[in-house]
C-alpha atoms as a PDB file:
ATOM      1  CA  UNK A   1    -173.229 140.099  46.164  1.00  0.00           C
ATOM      2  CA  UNK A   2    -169.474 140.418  46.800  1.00  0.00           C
ATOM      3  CA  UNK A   3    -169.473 136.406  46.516  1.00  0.00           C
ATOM      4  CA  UNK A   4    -170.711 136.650  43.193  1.00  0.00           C
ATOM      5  CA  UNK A   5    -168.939 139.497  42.063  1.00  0.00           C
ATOM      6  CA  UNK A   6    -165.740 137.255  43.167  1.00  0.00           C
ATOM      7  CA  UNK A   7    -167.026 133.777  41.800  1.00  0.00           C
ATOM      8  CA  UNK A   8    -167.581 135.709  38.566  1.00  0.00           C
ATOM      9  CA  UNK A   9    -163.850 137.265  38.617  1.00  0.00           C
ATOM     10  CA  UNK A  10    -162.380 133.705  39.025  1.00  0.00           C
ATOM     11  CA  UNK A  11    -164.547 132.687  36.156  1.00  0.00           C
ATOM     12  CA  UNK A  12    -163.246 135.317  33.841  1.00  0.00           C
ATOM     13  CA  UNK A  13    -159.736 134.550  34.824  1.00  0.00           C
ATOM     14  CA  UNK A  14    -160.078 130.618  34.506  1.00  0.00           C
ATOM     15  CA  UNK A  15    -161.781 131.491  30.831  1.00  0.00           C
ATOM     16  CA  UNK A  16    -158.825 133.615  29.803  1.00  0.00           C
ATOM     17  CA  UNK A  17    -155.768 131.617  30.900  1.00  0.00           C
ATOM     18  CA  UNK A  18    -157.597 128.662  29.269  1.00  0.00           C
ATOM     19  CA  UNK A  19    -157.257 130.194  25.975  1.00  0.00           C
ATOM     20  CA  UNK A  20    -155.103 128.041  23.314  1.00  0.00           C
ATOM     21  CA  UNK A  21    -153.856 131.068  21.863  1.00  0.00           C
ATOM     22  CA  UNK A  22    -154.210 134.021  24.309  1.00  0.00           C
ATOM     23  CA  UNK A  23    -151.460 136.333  21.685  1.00  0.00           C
ATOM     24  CA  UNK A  24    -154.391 136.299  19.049  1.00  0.00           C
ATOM     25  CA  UNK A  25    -156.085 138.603  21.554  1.00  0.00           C
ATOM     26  CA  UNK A  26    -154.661 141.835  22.468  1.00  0.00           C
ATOM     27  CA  UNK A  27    -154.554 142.839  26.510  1.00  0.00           C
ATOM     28  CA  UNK A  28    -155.104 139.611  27.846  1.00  0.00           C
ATOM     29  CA  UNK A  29    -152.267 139.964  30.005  1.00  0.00           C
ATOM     30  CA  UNK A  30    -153.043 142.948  31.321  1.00  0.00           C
ATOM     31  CA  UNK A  31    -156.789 142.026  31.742  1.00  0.00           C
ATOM     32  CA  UNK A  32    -155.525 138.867  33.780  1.00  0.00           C
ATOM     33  CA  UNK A  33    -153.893 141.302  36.285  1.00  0.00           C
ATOM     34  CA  UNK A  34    -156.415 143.582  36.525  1.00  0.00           C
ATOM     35  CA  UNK A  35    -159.127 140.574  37.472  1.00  0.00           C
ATOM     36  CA  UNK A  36    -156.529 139.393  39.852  1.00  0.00           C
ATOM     37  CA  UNK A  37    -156.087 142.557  41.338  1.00  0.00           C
ATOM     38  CA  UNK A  38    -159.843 143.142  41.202  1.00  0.00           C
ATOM     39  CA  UNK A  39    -160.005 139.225  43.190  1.00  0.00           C
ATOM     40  CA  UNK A  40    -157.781 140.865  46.099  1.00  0.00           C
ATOM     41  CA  UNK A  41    -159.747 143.609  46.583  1.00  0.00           C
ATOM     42  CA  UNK A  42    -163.387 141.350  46.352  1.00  0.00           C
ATOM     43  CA  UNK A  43    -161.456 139.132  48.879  1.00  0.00           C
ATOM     44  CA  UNK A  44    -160.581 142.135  51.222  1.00  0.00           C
ATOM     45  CA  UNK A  45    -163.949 143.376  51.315  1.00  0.00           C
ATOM     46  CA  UNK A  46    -165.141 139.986  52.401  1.00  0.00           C
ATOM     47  CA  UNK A  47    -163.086 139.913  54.743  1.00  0.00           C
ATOM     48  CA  UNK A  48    -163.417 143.497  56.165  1.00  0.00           C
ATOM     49  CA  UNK A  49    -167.441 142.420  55.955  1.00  0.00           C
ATOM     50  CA  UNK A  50    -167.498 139.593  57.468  1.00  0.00           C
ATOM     51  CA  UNK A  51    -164.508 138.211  58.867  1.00  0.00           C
ATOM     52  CA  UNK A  52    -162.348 141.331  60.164  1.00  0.00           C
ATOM     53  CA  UNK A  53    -162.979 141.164  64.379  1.00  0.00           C
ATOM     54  CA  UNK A  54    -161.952 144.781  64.359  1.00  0.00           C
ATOM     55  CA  UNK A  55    -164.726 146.136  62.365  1.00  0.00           C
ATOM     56  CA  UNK A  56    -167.620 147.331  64.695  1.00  0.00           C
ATOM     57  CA  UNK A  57    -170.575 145.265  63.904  1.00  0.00           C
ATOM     58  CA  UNK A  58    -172.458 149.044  62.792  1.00  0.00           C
ATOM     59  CA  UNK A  59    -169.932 148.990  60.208  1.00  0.00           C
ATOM     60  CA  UNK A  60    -170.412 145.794  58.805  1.00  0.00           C
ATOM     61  CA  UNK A  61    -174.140 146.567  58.414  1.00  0.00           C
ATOM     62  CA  UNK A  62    -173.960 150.046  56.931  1.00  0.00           C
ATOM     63  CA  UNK A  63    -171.353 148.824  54.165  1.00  0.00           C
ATOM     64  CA  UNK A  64    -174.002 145.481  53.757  1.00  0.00           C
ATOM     65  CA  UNK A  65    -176.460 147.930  53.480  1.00  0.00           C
ATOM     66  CA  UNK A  66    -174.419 150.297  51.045  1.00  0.00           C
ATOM     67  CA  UNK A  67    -173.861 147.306  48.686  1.00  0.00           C
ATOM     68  CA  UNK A  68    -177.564 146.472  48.348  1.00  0.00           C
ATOM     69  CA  UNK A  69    -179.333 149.731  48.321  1.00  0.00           C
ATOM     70  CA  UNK A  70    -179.977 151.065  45.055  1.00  0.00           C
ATOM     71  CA  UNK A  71    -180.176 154.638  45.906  1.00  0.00           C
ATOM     72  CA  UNK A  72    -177.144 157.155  46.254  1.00  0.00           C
ATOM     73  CA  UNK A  73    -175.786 156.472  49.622  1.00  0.00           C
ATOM     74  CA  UNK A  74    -176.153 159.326  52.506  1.00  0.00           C
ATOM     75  CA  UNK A  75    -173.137 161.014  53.417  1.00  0.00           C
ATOM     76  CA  UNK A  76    -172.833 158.442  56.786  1.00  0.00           C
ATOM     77  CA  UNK A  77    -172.589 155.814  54.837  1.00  0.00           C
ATOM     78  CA  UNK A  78    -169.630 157.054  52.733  1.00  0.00           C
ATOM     79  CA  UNK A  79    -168.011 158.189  55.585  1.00  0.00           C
ATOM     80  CA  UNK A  80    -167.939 154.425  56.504  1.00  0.00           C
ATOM     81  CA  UNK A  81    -167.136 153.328  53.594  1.00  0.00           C
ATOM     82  CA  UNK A  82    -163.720 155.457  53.658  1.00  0.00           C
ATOM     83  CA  UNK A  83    -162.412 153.903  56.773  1.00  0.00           C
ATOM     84  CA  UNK A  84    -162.422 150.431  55.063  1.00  0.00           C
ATOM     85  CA  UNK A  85    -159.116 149.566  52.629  1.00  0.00           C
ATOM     86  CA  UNK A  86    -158.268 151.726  49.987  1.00  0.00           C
ATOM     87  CA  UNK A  87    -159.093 148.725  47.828  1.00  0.00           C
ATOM     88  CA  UNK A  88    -162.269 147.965  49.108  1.00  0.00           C
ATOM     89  CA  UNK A  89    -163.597 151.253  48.604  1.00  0.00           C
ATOM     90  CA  UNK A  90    -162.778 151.091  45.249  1.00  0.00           C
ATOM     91  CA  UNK A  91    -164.553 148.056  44.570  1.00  0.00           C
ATOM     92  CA  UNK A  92    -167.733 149.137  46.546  1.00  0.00           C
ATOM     93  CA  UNK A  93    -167.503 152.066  44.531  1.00  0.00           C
ATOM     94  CA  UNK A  94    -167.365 150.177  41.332  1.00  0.00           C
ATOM     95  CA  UNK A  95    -170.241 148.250  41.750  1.00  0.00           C
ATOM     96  CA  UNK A  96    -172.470 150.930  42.828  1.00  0.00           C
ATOM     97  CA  UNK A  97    -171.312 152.649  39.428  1.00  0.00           C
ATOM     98  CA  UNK A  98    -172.136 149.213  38.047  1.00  0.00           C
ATOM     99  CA  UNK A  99    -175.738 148.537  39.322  1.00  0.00           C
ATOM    100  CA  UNK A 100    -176.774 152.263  38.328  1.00  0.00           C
ATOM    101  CA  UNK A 101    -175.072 152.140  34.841  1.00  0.00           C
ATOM    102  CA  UNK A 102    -177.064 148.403  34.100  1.00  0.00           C
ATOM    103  CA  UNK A 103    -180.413 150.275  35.297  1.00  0.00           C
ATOM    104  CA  UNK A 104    -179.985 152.604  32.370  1.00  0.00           C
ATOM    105  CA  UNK A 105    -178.330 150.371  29.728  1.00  0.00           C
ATOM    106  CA  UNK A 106    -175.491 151.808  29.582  1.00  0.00           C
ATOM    107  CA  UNK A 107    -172.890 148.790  30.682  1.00  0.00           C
ATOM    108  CA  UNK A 108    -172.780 146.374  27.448  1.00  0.00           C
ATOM    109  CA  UNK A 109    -173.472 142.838  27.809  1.00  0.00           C
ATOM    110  CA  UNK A 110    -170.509 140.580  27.502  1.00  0.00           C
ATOM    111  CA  UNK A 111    -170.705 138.073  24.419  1.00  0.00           C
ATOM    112  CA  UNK A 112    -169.137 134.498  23.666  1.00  0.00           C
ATOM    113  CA  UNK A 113    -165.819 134.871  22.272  1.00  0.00           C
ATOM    114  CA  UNK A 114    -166.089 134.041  18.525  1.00  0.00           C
ATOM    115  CA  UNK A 115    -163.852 132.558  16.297  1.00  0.00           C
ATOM    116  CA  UNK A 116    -161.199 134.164  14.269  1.00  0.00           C
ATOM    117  CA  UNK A 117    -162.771 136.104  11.131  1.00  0.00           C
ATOM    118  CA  UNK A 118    -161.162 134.425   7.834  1.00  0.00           C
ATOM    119  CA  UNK A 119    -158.309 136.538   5.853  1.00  0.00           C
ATOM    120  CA  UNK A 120    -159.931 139.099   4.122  1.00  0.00           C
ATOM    121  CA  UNK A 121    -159.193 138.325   0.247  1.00  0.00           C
ATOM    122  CA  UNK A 122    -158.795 134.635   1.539  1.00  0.00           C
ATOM    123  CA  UNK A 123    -161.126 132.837  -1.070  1.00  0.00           C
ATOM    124  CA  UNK A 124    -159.853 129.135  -1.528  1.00  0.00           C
ATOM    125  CA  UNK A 125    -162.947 127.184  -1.792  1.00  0.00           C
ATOM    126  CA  UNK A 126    -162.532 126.710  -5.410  1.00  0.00           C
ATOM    127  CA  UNK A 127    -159.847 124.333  -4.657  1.00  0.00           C
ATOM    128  CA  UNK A 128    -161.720 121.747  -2.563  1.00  0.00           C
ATOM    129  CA  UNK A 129    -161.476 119.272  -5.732  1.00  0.00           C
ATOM    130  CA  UNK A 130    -159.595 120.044  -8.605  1.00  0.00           C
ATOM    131  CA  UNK A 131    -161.103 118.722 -12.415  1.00  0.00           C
ATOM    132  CA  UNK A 132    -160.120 115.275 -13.541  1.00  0.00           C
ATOM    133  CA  UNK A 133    -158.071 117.101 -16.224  1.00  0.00           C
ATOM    134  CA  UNK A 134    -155.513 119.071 -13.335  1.00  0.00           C
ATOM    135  CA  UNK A 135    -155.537 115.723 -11.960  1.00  0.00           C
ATOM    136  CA  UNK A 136    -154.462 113.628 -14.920  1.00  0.00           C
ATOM    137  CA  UNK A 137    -151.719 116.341 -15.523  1.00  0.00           C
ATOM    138  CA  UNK A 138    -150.337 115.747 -12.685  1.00  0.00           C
ATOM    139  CA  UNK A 139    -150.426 112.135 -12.246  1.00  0.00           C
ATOM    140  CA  UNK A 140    -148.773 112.325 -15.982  1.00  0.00           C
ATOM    141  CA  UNK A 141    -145.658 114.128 -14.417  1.00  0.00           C
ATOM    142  CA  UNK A 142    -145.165 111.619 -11.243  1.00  0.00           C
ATOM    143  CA  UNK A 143    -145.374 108.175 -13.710  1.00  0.00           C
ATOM    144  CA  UNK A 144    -142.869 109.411 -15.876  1.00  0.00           C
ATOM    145  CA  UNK A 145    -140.825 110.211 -12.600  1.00  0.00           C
ATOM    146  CA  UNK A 146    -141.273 107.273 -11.242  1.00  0.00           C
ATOM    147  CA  UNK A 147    -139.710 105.706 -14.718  1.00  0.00           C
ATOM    148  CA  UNK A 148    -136.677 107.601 -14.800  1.00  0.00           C
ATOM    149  CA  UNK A 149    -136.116 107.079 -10.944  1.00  0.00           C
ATOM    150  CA  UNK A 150    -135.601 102.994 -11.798  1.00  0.00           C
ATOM    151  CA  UNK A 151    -132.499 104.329 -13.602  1.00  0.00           C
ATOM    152  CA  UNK A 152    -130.765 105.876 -10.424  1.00  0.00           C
ATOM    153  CA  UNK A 153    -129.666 104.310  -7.109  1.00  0.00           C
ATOM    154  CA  UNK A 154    -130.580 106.710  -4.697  1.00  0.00           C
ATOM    155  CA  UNK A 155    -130.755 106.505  -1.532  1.00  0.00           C
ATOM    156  CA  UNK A 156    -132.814 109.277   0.470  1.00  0.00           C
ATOM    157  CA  UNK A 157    -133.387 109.192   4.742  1.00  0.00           C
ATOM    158  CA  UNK A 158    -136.217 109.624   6.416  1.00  0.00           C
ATOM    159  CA  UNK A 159    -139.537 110.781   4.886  1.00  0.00           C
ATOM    160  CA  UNK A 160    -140.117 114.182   4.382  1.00  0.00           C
ATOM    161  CA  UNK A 161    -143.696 114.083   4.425  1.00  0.00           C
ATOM    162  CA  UNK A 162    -144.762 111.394   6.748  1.00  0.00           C
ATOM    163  CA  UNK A 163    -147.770 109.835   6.567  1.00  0.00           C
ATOM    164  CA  UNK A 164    -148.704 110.533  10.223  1.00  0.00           C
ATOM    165  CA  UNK A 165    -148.696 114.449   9.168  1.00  0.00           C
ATOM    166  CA  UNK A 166    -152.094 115.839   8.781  1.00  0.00           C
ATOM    167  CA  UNK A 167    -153.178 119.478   8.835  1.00  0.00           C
ATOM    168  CA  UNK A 168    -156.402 118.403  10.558  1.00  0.00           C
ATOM    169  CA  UNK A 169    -154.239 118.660  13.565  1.00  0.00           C
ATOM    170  CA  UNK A 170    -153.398 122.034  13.675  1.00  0.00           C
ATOM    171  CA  UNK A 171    -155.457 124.723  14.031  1.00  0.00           C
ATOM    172  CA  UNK A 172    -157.476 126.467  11.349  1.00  0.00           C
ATOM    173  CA  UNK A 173    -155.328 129.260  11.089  1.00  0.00           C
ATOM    174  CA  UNK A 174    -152.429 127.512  10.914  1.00  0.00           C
ATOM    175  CA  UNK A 175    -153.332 125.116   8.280  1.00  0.00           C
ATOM    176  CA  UNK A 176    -152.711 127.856   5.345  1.00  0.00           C
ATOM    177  CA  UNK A 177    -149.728 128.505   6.995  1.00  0.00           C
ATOM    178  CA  UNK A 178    -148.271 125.111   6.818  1.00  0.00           C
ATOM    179  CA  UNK A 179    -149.736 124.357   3.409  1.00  0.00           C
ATOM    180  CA  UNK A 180    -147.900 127.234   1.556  1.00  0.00           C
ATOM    181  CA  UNK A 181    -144.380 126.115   3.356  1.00  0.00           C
ATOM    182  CA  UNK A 182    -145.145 122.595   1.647  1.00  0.00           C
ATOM    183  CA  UNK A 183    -146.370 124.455  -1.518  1.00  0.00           C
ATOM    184  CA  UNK A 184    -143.741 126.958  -1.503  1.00  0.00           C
ATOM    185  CA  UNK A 185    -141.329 124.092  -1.151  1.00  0.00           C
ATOM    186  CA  UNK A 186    -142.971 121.923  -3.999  1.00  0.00           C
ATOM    187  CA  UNK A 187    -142.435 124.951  -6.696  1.00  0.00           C
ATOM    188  CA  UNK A 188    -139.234 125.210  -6.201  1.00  0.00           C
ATOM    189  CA  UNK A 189    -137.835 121.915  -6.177  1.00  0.00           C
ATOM    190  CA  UNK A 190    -140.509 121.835  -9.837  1.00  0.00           C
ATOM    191  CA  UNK A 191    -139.433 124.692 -11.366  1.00  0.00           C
ATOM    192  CA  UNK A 192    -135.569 123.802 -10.600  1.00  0.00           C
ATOM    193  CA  UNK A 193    -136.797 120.495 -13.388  1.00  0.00           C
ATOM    194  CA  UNK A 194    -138.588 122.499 -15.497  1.00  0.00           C
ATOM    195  CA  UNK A 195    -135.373 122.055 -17.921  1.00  0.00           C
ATOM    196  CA  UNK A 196    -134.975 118.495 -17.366  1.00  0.00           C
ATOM    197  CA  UNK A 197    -136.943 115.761 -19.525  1.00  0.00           C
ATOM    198  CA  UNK A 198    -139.874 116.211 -17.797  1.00  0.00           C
ATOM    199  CA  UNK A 199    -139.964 119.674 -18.416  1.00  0.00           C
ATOM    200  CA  UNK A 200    -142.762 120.006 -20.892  1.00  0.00           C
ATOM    201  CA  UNK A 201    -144.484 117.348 -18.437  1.00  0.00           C
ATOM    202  CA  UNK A 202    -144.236 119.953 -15.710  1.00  0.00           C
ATOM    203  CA  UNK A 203    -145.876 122.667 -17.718  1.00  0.00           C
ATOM    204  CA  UNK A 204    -149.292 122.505 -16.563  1.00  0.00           C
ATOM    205  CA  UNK A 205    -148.777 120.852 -13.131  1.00  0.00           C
ATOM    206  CA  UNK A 206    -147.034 124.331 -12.698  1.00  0.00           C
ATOM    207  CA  UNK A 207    -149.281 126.535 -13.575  1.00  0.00           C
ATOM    208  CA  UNK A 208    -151.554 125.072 -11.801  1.00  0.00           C
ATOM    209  CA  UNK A 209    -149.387 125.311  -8.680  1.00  0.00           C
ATOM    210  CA  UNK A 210    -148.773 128.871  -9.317  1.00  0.00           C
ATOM    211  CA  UNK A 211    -152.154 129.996  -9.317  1.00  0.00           C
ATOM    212  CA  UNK A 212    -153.275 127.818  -5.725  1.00  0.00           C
ATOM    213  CA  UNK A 213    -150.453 129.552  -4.338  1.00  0.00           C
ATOM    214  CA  UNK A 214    -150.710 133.067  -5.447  1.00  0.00           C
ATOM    215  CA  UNK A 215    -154.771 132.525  -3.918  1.00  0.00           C
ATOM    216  CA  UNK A 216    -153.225 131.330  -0.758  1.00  0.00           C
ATOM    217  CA  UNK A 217    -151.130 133.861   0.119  1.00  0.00           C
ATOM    218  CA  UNK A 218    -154.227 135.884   1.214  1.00  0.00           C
ATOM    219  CA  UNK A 219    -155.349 133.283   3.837  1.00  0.00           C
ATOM    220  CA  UNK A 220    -151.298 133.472   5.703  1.00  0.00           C
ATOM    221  CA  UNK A 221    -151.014 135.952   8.210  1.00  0.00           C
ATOM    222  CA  UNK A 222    -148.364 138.421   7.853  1.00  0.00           C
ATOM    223  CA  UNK A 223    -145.070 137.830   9.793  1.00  0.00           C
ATOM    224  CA  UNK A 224    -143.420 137.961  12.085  1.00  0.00           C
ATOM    225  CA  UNK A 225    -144.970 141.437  13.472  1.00  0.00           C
ATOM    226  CA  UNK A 226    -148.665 140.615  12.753  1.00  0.00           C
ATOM    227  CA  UNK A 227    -150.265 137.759  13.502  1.00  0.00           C
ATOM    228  CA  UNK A 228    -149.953 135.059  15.836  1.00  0.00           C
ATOM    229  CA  UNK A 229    -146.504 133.045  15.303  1.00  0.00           C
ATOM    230  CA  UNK A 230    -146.066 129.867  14.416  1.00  0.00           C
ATOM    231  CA  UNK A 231    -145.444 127.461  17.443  1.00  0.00           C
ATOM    232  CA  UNK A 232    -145.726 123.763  18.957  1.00  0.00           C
ATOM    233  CA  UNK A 233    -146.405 120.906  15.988  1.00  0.00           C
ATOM    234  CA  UNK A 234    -146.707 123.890  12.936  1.00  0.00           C
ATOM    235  CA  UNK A 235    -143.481 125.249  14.148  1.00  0.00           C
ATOM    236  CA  UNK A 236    -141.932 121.528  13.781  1.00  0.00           C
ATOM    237  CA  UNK A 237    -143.174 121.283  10.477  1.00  0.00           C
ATOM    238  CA  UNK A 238    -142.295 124.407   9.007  1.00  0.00           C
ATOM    239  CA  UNK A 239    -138.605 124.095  10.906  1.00  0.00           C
ATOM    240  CA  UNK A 240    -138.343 120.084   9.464  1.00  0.00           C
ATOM    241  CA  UNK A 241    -139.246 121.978   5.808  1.00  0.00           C
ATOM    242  CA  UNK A 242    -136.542 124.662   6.174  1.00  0.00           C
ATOM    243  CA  UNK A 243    -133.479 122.081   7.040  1.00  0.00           C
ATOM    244  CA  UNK A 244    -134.697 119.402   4.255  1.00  0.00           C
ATOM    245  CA  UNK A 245    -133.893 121.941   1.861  1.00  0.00           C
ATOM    246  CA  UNK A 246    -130.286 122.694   3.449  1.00  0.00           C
ATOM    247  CA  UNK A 247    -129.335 119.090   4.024  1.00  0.00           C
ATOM    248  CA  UNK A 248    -130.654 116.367   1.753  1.00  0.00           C
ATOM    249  CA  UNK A 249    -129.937 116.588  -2.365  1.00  0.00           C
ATOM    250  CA  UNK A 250    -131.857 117.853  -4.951  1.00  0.00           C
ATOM    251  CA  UNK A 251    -132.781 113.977  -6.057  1.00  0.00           C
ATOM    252  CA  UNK A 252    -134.214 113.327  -2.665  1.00  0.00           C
ATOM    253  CA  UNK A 253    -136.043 116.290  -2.449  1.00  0.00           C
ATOM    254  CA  UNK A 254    -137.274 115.551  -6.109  1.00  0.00           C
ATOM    255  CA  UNK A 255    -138.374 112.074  -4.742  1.00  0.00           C
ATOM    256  CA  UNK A 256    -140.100 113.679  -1.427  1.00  0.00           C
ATOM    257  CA  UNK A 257    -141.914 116.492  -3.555  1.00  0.00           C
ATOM    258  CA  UNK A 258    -143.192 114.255  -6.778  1.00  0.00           C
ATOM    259  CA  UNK A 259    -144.267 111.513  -4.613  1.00  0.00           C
ATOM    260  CA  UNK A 260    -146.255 114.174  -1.934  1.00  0.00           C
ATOM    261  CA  UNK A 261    -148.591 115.815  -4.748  1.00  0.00           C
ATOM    262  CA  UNK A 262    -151.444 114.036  -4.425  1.00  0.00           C
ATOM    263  CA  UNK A 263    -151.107 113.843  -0.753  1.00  0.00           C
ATOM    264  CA  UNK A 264    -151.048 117.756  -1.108  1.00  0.00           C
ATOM    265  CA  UNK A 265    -153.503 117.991  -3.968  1.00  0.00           C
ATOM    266  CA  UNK A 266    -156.018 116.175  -2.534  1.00  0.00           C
ATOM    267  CA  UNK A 267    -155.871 115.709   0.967  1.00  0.00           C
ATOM    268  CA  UNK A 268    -153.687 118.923   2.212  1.00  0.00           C
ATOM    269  CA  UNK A 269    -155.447 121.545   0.057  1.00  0.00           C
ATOM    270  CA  UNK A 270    -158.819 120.020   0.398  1.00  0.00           C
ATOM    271  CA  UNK A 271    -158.301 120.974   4.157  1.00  0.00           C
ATOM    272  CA  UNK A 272    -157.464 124.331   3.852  1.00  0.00           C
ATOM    273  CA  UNK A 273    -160.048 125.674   1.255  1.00  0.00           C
ATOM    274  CA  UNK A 274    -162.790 123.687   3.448  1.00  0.00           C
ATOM    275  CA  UNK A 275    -161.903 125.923   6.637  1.00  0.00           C
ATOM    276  CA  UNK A 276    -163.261 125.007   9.478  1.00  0.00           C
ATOM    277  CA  UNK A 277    -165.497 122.020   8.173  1.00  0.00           C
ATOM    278  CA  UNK A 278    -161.790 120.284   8.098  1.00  0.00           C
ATOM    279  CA  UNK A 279    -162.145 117.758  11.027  1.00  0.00           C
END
């Protein structure tokens, strides 16, 4: 019994340190300690059982005996019991508690970790294809770009959006997250045009903006005291988003943004209002 009381304590430590995201759960820490605590004290009681030459062999039997009788223990018994480590006692004492409390019901079977419930008020479904009319608006407003950009000599750096960026590698949670930088990012460089020639152009490409990002702030957790924070490849994103908009121009960024809509239209949003079916 005390084996598999301390084969199932490694278990539930190797399950929790495993976890990709262990700060989405509350007390994990702590819970770790307590197992490994818990793991000493199995592993004392081993070896006070079976191992420790001091322990009179009439010992060893009455606490063997203690552990697998399902009655309450005479008063010899305890008395045996006692002499062993203050830590052993404690968890002989536990899983006699244990075995009577699982006769009656009364200890709750452990379930499969599940994932994450969505945001509530996070609806974005709607936006897993947007109407051939959205569409056309947009693609509109990036030709007649593109025409007035064969008038300048610009020259931009590195891509802002790279093609090898794809929210299908971040986690599902993290995917709205990333999305509304890039949105967040794309209205503003947009509405800084909206009085340039393409401004009646931009009209309904903006509104249309507007309204996928006023859904999707629902779906982003709260920051930075609730919610998980960002870290590892969203955390590169999001920090490669916040310096773009320090250090290249306002043409470049123009450039990066008009030439990243349908990428975000179709490909990055798509993602995010299919959830998990994203892979």
């Amino acid at each position: 019994m005390l084996r598999r009381v301390a084969r199932d304590l490694a278990d539930a430590q190797a399950v929790l340190s495993s976890l990709p995201s262990p700060e989405l759960f509350p007390g994990v820490g702590q819970t770790l300690e307590l197992l490994a605590a818990a793991g000493r004290d199995v592993a004392a009681c081993q070896i006070l059982l079976f191992l420790g030459p001091s322990v009179p062999e009439n010992q060893r039997t009455a606490a063997l005996d203690l552990l697998s009788s399902s009655e309450q223990p005479p008063s010899w018994k305890v008395h045996v019991v006692q002499d062993m480590a203050p830590g052993c006692t404690l968890v002989l004492v536990l899983m006699l508690m244990t075995a009577a409390l699982s006769r009656t019901g009364a200890v709750p079977v452990p379930s499969a970790p599940r994932a994450l419930p969505p945001a509530r008020g996070c609806h974005m479904a709607q936006f897993k294809s947007l109407s051939p009319q959205e569409l056309q608006a947009f693609k509109t407003v990036r030709d007649a770009f593109e025409d007035s950009r064969l008038q300048k000599d610009w020259d931009c750096g590195g891509r802002l959006f790279p093609r090898t960026r794809d929210l299908k590698h971040l986690q599902v949670w993290e995917r709205p997250v990333a999305l509304e930088a890039e949105l967040a990012l794309t209205l503003t460089v947009l509405e800084a045009m909206a009085n340039s020639s393409l401004g009646r152009s931009l009209e309904q490409p903006l509104l249309t903006l507007q309204h996928v990002h006023s859904k999707l702030q629902a779906c982003v957790p709260a920051q930075p005291t609730a919610g998980p924070r960002p870290r590892g490849r969203l955390h590169h994103w999001l920090h490669r988003l916040q310096e773009a908009q320090k250090k290249e121009s306002q043409d470049c960024l123009e450039a990066s943004v008009m030439f990243n809509l349908f990428r975000l239209l179709t490909r990055d949003l798509k993602c995010v209002a299919s959830g998990d079916q994203c892979v």
